[in-house]
N, C-alpha and C. Protein backbone atom coordinates (compact mmCIF):
# COMPACT_ATOMS: atom_id res chain seq x y z
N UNK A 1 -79.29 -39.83 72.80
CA UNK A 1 -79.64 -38.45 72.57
C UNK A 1 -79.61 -38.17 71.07
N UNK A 2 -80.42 -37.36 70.55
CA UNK A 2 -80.58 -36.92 69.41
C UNK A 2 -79.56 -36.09 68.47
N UNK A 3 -79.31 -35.84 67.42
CA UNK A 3 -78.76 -34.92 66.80
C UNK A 3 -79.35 -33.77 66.94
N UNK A 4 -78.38 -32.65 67.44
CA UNK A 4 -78.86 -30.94 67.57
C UNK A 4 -78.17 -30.20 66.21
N UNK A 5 -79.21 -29.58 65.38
CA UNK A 5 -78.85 -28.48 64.33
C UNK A 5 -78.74 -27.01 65.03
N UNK A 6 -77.95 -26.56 64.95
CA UNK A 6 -78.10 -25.19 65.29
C UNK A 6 -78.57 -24.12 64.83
N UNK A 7 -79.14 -23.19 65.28
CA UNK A 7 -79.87 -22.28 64.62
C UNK A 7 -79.23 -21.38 63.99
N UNK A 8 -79.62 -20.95 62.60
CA UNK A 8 -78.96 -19.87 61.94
C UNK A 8 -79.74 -18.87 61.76
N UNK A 9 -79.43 -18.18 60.97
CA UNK A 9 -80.02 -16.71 60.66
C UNK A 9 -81.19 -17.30 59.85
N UNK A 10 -81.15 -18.26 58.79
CA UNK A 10 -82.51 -18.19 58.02
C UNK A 10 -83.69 -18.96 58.67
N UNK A 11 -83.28 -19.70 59.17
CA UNK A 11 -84.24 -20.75 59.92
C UNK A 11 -84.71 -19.67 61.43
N UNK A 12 -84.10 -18.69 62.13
CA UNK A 12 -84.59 -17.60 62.61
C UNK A 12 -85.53 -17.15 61.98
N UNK A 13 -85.34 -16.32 60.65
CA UNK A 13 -86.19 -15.31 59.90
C UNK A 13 -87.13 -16.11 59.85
N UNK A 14 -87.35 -16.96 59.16
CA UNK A 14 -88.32 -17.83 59.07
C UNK A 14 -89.53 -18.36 60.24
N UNK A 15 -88.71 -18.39 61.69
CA UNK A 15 -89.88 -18.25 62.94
C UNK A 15 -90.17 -17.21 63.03
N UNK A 16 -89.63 -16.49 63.04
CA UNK A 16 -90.13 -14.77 62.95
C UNK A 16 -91.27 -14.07 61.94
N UNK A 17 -90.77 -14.40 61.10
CA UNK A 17 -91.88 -14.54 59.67
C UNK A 17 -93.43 -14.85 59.99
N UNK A 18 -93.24 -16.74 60.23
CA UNK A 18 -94.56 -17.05 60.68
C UNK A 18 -94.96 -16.27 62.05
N UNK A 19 -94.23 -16.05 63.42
CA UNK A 19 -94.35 -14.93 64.52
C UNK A 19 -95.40 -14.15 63.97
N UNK A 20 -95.01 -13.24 63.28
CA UNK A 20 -95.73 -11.88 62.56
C UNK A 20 -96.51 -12.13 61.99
N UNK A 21 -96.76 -13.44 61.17
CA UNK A 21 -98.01 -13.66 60.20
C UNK A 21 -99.36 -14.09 61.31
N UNK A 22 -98.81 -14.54 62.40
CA UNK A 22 -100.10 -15.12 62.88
C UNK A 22 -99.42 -14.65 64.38
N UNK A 23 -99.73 -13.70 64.86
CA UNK A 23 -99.34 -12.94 66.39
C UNK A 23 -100.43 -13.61 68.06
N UNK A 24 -100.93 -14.60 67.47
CA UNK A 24 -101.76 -15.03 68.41
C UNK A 24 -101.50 -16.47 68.31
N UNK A 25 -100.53 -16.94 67.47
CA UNK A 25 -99.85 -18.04 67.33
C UNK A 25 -98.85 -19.03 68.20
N UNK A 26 -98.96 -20.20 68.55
CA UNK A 26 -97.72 -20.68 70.07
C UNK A 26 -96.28 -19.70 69.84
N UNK A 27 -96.30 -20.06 68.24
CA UNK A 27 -94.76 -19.42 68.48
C UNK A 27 -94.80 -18.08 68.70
N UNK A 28 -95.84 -16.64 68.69
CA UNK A 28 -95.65 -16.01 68.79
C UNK A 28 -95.61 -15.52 70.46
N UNK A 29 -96.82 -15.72 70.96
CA UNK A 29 -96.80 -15.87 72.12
C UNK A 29 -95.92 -16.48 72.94
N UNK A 30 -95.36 -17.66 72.58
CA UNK A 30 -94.25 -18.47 73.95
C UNK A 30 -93.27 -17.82 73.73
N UNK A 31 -92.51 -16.32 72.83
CA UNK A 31 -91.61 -16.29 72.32
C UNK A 31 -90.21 -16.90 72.23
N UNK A 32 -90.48 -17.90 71.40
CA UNK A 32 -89.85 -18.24 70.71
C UNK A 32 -89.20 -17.77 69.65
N UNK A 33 -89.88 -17.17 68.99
CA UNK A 33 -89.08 -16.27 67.77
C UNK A 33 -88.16 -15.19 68.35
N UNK A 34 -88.10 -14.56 69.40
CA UNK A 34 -87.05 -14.13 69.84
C UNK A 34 -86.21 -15.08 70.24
N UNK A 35 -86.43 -16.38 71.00
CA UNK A 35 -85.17 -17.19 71.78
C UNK A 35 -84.66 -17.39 70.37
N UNK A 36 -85.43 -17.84 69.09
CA UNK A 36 -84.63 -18.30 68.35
C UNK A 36 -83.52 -17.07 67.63
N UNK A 37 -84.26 -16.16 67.12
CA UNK A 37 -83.50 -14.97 67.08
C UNK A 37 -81.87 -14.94 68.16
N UNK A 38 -81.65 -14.70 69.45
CA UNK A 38 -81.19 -14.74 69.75
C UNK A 38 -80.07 -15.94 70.11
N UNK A 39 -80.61 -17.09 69.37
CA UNK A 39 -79.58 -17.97 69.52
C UNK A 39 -79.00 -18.38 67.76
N UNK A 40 -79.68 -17.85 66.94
CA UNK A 40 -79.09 -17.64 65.51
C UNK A 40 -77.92 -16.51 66.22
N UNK A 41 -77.85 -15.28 66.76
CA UNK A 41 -77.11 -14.24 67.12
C UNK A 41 -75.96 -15.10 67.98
N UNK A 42 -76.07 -15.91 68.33
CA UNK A 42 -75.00 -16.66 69.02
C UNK A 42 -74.22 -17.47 68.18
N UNK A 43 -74.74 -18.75 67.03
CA UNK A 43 -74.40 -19.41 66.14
C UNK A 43 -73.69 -19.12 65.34
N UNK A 44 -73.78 -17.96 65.11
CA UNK A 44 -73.26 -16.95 63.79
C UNK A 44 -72.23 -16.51 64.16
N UNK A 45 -70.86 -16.44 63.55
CA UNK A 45 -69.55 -15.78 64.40
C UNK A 45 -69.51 -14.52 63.24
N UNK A 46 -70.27 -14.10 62.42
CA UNK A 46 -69.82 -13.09 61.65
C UNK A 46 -70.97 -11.84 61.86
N UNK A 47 -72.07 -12.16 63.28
CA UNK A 47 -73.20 -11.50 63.29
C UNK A 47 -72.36 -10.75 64.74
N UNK A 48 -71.04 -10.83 65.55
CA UNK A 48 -70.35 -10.52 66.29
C UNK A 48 -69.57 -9.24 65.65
N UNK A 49 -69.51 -8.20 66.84
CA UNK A 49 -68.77 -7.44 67.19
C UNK A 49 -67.73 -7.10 67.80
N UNK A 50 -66.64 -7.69 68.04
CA UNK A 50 -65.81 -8.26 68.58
C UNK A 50 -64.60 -6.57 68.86
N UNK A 51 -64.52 -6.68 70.43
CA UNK A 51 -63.22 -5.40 70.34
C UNK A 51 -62.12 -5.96 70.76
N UNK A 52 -61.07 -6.01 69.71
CA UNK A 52 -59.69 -6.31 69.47
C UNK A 52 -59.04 -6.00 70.89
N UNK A 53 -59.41 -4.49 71.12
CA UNK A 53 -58.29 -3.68 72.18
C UNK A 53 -59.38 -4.15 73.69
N UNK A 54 -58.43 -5.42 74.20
CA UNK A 54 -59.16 -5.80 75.50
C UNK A 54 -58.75 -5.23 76.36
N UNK A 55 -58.04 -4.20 76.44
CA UNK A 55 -57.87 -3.31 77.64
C UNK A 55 -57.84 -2.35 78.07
N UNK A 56 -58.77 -1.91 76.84
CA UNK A 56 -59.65 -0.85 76.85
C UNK A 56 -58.81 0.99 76.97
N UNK A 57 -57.81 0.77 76.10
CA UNK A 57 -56.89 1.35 77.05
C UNK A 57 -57.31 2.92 75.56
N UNK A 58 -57.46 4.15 75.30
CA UNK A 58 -57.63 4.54 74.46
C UNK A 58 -56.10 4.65 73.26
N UNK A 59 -55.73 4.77 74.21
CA UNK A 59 -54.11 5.08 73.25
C UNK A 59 -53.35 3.93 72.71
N UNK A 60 -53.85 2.85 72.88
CA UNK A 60 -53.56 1.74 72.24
C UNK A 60 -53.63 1.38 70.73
N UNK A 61 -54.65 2.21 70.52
CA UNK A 61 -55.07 2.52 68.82
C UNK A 61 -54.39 2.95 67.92
């Protein structure tokens, strides 16, 4: 099996980029530039929103 790079935010922008430049394009159409989008949003631990208080409790704050 091959080596897997994971997707980041620039290598995203960048399918997205070409996406928009040419909208009748494989990548725009198979969307891909969203899967990739959305898996840069996964890769990334600082593109997270993360809530501390897991138990949701209000007065915990």
């Amino acid at each position: 099996m091959g080596r897997e790079t994971p997707m980041d935010r620039e290598a995203a922008d960048r399918i997205g980029a070409a996406a928009e430049q040419d909208p009748q394009s494989a990548t725009a159409v198979s969307g891909f530039d969203e899967r990739a989008d959305a898996a840069a949003e996964r890769n990334d631990p600082g593109s997270h929103d993360y809530d501390d208080d897991q138990d949701d409790d209000p007065d915990d704050n």
